[in-house]
C-alpha atoms as a PDB file:
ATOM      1  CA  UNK A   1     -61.390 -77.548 125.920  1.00  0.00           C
ATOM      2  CA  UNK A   2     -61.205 -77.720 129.834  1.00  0.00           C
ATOM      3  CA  UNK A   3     -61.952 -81.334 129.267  1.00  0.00           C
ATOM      4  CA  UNK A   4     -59.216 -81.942 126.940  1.00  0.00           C
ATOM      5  CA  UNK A   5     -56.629 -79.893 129.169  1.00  0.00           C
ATOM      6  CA  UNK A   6     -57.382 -81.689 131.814  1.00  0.00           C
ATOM      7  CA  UNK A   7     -57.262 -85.135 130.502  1.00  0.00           C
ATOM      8  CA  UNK A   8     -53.592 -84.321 128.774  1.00  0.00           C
ATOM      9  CA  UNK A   9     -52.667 -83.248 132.120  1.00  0.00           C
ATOM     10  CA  UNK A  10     -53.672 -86.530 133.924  1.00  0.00           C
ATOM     11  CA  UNK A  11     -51.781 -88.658 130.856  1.00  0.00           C
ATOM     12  CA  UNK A  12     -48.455 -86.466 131.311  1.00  0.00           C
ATOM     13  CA  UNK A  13     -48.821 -87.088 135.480  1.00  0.00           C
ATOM     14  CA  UNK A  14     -49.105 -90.700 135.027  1.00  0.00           C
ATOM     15  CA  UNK A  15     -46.402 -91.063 132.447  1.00  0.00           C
ATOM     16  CA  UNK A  16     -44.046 -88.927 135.033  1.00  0.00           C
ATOM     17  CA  UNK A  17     -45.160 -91.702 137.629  1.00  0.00           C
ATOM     18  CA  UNK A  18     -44.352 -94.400 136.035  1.00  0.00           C
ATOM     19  CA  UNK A  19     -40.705 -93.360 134.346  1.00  0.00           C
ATOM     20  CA  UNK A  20     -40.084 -92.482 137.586  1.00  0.00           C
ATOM     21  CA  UNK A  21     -40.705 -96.188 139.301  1.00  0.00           C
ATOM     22  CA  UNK A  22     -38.554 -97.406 135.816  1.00  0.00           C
ATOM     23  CA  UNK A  23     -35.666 -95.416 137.352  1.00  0.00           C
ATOM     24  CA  UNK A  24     -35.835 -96.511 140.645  1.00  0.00           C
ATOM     25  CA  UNK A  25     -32.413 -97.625 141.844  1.00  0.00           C
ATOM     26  CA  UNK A  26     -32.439-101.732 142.016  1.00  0.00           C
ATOM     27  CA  UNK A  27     -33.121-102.839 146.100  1.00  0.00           C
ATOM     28  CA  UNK A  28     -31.241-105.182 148.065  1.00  0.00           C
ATOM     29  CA  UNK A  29     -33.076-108.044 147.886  1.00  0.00           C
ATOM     30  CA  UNK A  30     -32.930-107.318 144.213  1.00  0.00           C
ATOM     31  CA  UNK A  31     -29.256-107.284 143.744  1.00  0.00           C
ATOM     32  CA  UNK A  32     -26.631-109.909 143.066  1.00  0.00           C
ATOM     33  CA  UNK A  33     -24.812-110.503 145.931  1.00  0.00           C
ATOM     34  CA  UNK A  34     -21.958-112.697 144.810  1.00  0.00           C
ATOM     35  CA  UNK A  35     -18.820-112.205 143.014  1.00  0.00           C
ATOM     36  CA  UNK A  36     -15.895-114.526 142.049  1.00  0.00           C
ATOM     37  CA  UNK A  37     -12.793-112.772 140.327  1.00  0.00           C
ATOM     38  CA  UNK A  38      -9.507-113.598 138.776  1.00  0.00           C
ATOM     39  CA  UNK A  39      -6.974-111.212 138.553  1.00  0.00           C
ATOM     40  CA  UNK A  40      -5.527-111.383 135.198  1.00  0.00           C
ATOM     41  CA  UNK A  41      -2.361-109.762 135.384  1.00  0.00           C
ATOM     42  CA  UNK A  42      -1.199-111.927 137.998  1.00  0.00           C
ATOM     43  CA  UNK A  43      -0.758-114.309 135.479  1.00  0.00           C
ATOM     44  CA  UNK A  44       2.770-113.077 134.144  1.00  0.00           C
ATOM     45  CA  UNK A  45       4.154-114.101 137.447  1.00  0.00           C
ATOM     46  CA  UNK A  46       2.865-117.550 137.035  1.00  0.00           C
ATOM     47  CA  UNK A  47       0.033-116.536 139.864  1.00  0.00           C
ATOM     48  CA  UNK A  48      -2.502-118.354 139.905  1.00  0.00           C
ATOM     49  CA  UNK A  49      -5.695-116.820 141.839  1.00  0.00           C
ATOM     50  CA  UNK A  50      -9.076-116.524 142.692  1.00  0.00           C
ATOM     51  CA  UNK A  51     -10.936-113.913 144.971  1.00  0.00           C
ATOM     52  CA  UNK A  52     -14.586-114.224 146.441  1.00  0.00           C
ATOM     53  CA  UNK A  53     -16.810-110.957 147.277  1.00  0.00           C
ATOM     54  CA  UNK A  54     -20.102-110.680 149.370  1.00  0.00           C
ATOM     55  CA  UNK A  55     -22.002-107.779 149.217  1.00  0.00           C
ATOM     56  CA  UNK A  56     -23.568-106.893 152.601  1.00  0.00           C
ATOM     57  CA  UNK A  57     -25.219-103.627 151.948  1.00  0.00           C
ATOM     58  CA  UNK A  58     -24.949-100.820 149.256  1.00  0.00           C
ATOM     59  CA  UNK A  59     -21.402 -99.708 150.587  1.00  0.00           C
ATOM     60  CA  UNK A  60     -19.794-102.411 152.432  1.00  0.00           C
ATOM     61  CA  UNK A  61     -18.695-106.019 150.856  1.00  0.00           C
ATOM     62  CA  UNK A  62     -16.540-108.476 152.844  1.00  0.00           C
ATOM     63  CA  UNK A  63     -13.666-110.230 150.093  1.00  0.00           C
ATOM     64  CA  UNK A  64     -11.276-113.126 150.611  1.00  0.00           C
ATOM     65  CA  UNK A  65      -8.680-114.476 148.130  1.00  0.00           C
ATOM     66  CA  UNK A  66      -5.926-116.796 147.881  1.00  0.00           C
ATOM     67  CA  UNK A  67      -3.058-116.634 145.595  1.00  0.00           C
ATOM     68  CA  UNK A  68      -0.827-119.945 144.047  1.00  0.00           C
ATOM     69  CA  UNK A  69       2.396-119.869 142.754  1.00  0.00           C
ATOM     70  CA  UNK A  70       3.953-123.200 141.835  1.00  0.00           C
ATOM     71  CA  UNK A  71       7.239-124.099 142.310  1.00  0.00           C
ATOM     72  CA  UNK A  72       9.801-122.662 139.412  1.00  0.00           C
ATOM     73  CA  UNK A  73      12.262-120.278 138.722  1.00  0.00           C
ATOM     74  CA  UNK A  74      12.113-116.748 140.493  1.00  0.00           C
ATOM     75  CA  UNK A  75      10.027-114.961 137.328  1.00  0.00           C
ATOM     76  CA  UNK A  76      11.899-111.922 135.823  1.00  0.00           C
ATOM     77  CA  UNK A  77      15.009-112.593 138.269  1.00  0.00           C
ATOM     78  CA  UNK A  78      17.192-110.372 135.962  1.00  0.00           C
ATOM     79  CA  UNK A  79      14.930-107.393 136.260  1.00  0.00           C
ATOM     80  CA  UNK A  80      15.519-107.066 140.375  1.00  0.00           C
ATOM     81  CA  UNK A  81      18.821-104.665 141.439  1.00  0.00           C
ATOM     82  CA  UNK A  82      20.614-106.996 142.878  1.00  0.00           C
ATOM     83  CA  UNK A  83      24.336-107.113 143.333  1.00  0.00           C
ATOM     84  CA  UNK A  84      26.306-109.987 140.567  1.00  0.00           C
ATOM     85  CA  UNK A  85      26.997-112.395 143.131  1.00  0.00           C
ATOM     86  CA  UNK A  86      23.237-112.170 144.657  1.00  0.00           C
ATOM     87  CA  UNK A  87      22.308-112.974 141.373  1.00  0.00           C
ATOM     88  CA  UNK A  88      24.541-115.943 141.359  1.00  0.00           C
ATOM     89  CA  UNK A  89      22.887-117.532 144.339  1.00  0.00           C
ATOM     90  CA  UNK A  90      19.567-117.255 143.211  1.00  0.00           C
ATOM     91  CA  UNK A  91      19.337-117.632 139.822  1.00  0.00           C
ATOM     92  CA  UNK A  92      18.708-121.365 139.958  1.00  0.00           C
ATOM     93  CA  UNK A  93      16.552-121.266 143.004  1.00  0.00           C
ATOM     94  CA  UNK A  94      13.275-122.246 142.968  1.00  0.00           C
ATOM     95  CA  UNK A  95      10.333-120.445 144.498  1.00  0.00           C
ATOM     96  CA  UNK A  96       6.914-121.032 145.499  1.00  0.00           C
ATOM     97  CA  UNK A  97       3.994-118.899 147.331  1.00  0.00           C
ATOM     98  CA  UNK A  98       0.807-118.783 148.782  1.00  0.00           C
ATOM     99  CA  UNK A  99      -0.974-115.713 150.096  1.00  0.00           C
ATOM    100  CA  UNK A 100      -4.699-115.856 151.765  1.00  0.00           C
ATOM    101  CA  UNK A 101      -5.941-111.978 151.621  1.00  0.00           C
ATOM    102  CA  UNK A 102      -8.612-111.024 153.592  1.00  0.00           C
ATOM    103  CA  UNK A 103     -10.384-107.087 152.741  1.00  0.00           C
ATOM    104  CA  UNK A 104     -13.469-105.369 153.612  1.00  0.00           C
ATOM    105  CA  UNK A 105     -14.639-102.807 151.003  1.00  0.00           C
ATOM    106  CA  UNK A 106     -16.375 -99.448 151.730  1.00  0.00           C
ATOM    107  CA  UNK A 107     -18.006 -98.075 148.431  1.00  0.00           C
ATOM    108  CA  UNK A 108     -18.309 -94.894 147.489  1.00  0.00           C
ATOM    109  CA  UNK A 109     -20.659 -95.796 144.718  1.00  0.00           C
ATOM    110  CA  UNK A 110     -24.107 -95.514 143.760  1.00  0.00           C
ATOM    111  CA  UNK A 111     -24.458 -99.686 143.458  1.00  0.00           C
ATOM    112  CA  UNK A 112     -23.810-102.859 145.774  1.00  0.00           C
ATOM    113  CA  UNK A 113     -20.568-103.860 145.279  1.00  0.00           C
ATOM    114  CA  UNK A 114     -20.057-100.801 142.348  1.00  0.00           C
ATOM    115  CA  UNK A 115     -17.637 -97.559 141.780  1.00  0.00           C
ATOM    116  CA  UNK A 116     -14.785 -96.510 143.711  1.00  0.00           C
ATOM    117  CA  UNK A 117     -14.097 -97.949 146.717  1.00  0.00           C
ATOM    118  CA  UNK A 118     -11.563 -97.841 149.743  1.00  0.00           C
ATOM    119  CA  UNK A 119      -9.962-100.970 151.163  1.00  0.00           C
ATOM    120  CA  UNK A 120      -7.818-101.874 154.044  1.00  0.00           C
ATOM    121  CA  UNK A 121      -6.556-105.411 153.905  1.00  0.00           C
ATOM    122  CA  UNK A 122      -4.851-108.271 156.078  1.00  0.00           C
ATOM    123  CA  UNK A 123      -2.331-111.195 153.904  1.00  0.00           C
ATOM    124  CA  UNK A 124      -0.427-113.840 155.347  1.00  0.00           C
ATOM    125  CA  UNK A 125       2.111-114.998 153.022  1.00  0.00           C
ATOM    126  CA  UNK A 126       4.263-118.397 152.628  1.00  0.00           C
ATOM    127  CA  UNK A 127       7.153-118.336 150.649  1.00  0.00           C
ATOM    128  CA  UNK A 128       8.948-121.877 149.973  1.00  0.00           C
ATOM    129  CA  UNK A 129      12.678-121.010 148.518  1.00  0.00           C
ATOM    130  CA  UNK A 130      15.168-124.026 147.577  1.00  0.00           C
ATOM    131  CA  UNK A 131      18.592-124.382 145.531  1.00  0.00           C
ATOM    132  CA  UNK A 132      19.778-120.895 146.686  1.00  0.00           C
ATOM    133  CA  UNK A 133      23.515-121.145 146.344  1.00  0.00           C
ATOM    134  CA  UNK A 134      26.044-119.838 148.860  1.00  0.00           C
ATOM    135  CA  UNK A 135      29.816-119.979 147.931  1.00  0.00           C
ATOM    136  CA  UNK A 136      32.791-120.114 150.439  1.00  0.00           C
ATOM    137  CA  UNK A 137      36.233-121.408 149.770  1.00  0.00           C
ATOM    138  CA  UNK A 138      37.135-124.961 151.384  1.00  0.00           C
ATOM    139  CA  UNK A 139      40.607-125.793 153.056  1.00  0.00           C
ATOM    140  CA  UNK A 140      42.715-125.297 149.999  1.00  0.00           C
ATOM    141  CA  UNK A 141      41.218-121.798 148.486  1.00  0.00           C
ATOM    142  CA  UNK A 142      39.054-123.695 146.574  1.00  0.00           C
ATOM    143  CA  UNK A 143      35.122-122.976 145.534  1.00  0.00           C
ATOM    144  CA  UNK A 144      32.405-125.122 146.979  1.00  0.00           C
ATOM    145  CA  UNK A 145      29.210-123.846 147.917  1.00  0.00           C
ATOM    146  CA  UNK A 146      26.578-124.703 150.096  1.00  0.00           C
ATOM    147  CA  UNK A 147      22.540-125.519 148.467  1.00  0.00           C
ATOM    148  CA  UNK A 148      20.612-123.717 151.329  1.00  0.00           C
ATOM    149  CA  UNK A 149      16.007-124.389 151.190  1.00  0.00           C
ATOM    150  CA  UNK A 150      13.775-122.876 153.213  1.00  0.00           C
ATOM    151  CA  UNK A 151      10.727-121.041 154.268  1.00  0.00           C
ATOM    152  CA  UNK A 152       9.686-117.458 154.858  1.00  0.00           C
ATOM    153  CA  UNK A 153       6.389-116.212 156.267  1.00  0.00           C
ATOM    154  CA  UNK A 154       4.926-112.770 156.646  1.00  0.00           C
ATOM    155  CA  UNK A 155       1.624-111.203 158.243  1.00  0.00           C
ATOM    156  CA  UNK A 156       1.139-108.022 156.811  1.00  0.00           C
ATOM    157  CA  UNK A 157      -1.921-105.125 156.702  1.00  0.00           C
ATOM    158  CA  UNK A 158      -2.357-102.379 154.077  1.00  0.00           C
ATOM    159  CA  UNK A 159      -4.669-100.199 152.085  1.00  0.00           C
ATOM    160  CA  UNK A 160      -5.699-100.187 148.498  1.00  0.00           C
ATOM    161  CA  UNK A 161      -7.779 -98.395 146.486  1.00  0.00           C
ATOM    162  CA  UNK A 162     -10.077 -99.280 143.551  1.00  0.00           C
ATOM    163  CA  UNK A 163     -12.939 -98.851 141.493  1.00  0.00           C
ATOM    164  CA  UNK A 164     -15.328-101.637 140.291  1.00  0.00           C
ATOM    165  CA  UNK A 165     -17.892-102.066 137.037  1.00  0.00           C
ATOM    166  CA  UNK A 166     -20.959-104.092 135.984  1.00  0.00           C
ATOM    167  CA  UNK A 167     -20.957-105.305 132.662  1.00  0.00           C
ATOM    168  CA  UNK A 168     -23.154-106.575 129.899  1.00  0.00           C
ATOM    169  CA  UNK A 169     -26.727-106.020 129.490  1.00  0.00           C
ATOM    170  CA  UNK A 170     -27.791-108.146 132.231  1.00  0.00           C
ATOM    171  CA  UNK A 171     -24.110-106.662 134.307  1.00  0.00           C
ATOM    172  CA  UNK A 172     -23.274-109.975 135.563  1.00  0.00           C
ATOM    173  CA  UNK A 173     -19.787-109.334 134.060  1.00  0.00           C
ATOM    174  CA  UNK A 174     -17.627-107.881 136.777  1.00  0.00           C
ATOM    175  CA  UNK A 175     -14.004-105.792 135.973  1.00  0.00           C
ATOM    176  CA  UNK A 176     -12.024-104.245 138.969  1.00  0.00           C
ATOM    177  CA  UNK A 177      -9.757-102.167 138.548  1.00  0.00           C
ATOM    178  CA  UNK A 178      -7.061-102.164 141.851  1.00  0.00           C
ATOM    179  CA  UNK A 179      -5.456 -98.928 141.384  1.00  0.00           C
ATOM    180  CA  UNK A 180      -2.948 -99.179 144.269  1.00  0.00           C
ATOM    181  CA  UNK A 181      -2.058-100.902 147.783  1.00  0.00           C
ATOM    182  CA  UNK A 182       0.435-101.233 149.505  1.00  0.00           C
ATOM    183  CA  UNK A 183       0.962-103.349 152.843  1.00  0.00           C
ATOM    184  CA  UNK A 184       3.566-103.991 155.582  1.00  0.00           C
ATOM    185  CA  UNK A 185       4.129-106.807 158.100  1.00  0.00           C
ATOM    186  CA  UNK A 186       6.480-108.602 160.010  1.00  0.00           C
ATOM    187  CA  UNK A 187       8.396-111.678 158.488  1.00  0.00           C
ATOM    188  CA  UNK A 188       9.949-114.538 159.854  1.00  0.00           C
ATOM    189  CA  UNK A 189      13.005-116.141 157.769  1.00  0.00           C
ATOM    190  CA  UNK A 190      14.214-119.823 158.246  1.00  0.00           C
ATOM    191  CA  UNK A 191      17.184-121.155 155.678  1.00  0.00           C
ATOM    192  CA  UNK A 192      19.102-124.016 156.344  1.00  0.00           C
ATOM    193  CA  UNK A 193      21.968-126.314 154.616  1.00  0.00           C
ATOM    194  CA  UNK A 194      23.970-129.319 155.084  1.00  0.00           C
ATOM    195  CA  UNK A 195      27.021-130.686 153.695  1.00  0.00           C
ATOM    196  CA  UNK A 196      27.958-133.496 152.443  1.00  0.00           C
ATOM    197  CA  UNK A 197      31.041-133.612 154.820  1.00  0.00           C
ATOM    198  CA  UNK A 198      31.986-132.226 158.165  1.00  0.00           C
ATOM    199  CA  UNK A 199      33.563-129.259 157.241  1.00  0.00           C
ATOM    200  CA  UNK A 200      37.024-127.636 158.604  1.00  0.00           C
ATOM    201  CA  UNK A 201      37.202-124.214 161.368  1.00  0.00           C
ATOM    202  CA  UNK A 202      38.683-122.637 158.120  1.00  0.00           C
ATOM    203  CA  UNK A 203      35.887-123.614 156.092  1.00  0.00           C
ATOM    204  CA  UNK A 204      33.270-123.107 158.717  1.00  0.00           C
ATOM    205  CA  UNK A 205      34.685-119.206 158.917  1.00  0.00           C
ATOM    206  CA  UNK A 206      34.616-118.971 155.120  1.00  0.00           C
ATOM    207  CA  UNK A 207      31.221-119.842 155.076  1.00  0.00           C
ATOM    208  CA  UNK A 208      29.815-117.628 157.905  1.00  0.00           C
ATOM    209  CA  UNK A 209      31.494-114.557 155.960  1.00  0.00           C
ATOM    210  CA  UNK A 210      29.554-115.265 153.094  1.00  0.00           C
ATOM    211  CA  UNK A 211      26.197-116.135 154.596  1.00  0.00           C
ATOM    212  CA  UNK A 212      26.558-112.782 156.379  1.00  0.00           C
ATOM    213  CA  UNK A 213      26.630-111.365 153.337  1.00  0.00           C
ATOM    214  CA  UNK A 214      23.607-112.619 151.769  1.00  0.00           C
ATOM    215  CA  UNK A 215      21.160-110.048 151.275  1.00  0.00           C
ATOM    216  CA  UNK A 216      17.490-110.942 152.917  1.00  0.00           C
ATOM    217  CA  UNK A 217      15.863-107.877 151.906  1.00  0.00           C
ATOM    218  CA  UNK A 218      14.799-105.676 155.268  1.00  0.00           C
ATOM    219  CA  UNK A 219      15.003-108.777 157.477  1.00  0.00           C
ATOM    220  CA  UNK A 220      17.678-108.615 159.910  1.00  0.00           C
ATOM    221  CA  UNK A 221      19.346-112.416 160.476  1.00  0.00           C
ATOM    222  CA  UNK A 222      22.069-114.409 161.794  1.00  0.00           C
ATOM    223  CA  UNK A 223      24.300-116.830 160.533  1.00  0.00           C
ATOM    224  CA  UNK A 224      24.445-120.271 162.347  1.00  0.00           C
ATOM    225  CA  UNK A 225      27.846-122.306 161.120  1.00  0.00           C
ATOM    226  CA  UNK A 226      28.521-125.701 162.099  1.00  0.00           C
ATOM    227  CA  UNK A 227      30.722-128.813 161.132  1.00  0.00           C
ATOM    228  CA  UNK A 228      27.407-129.879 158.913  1.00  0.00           C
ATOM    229  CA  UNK A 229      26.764-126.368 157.610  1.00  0.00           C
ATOM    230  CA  UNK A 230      24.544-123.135 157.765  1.00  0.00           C
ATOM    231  CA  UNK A 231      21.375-121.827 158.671  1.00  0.00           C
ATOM    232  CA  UNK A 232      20.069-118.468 158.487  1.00  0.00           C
ATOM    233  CA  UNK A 233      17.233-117.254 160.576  1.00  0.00           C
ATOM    234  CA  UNK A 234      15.729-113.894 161.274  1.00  0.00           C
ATOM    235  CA  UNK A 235      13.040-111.638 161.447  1.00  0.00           C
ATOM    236  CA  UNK A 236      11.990-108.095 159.972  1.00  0.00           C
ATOM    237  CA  UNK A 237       9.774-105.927 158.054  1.00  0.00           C
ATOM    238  CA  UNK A 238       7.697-107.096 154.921  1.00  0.00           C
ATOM    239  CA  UNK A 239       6.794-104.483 152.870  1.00  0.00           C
ATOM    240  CA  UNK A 240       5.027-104.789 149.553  1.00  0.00           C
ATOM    241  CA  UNK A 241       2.845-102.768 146.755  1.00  0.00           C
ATOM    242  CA  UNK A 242      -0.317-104.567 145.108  1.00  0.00           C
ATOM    243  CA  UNK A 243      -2.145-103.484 142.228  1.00  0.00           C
ATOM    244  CA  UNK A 244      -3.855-105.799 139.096  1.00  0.00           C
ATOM    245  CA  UNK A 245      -7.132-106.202 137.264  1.00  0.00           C
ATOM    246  CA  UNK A 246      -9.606-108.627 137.693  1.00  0.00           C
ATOM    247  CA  UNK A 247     -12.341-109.772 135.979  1.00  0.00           C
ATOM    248  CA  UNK A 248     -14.874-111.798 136.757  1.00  0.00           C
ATOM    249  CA  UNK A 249     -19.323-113.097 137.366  1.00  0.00           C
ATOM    250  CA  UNK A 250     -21.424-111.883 139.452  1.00  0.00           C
ATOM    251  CA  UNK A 251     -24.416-113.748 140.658  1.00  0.00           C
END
């Protein structure tokens, strides 16, 4: 009976042993290190995007990205509280954008590259604008208006927070959840127009009141007026909010 006690007790200890190495958490040289994403709501803005993670250890990753908006219409431009005549001058205009995102990632997470995790973030942004339209009355009362193009670029830093999951049975399949962000920077504004014609003092006045009265979100600006026409250059904060879901392969 000792015998058989004894032997059930050795089968139970080496059944404990080995569910035990089963469990094991996977090692680093074990892992998958890489990670390519797409965030998928960025596609209602016409965003086109792709985002590249390295895992370096079980709670730090280094990420890059770069975001591509071709050149259309502003998306959703009758959703934004803007005054009438704002809307006016840009609802033709056309728009395009790149931004190159740069983020380290400190997990909080049991796996490389996995759970909730704590960002901050550097973006440079490059914002292409054209066929914005600025009215101003010519020498007899009349309406012209002036087709202004031109380029804004911002360098901003923030903070987001997210959480990350594996999977599939093999978890190569990758979904991240970006709860929140939000970054600020400093922009630089440069808008110019010519006319077709030198233009009058009385027109050149006309003008300058209504360029000064173009809204440029929190950038502060001045008006340049000449006998060819206006430019607008300035510089000022860049604030913005960033959220989305990506999916994507890990391998």
């Amino acid at each position: 009976m000792k015998k058989l006690i004894l032997l059930a007790g050795l089968c139970l200890a080496t059944g404990l042993s080995a569910q035990v190495q089963v469990e094991e958490p996977v090692t680093f040289q074990e892992t998958k290190l890489n990670i390519v994403k797409t965030n998928v709501l960025a596609y209602a803005f016409r965003n086109l995007n792709v985002s590249y993670e390295r895992v370096i250890n079980q709670w730090f990753s280094i990420s890059g990205g770069i975001n591509y908006v071709p050149k259309g219409k502003i998306p959703f431009i009758e959703e934004f509280d803007f005054s009438n005549n704002d809307i006016e001058n840009i609802r033709n205009a056309n728009v395009s954008n790149v931004d190159i995102t740069i983020e380290p990632r400190f997990y909080f997470g049991k796996g490389y590259g996995k759970g909730f995790y704590l960002t901050p973030y550097y973006r440079h942004s490059s914002i292409n604008l054209d066929n914005i339209i600025i009215p101003f009355k010519d020498e007899n009362d009349k309406d012209i208006s002036l087709n202004m193009s031109g380029n804004t670029t911002a360098n901003s830093v923030g903070l987001m927070i997210g959480s990350q999951w594996f999977l599939g049975e093999k978890q190569n399949w990758v979904l991240d959840w970006w709860i929140v962000g939000a970054h600020v920077g400093v922009a630089k504004v440069d808008f110019n127009g010519k006319t077709d014609r030198i233009l009058t003092k009385k027109e050149q006045k006309d003008l300058e009141g209504s360029l000064n009265n173009f809204d440029v979100a929190t950038v502060e600006y001045k008006a340049i007026v000449n006998e060819n026409g206006g430019r607008l250059e300035g510089n000022g904060l860049w604030p913005g909010l960033r959220a989305g879901l990506a999916i994507g392969y890990r391998f």
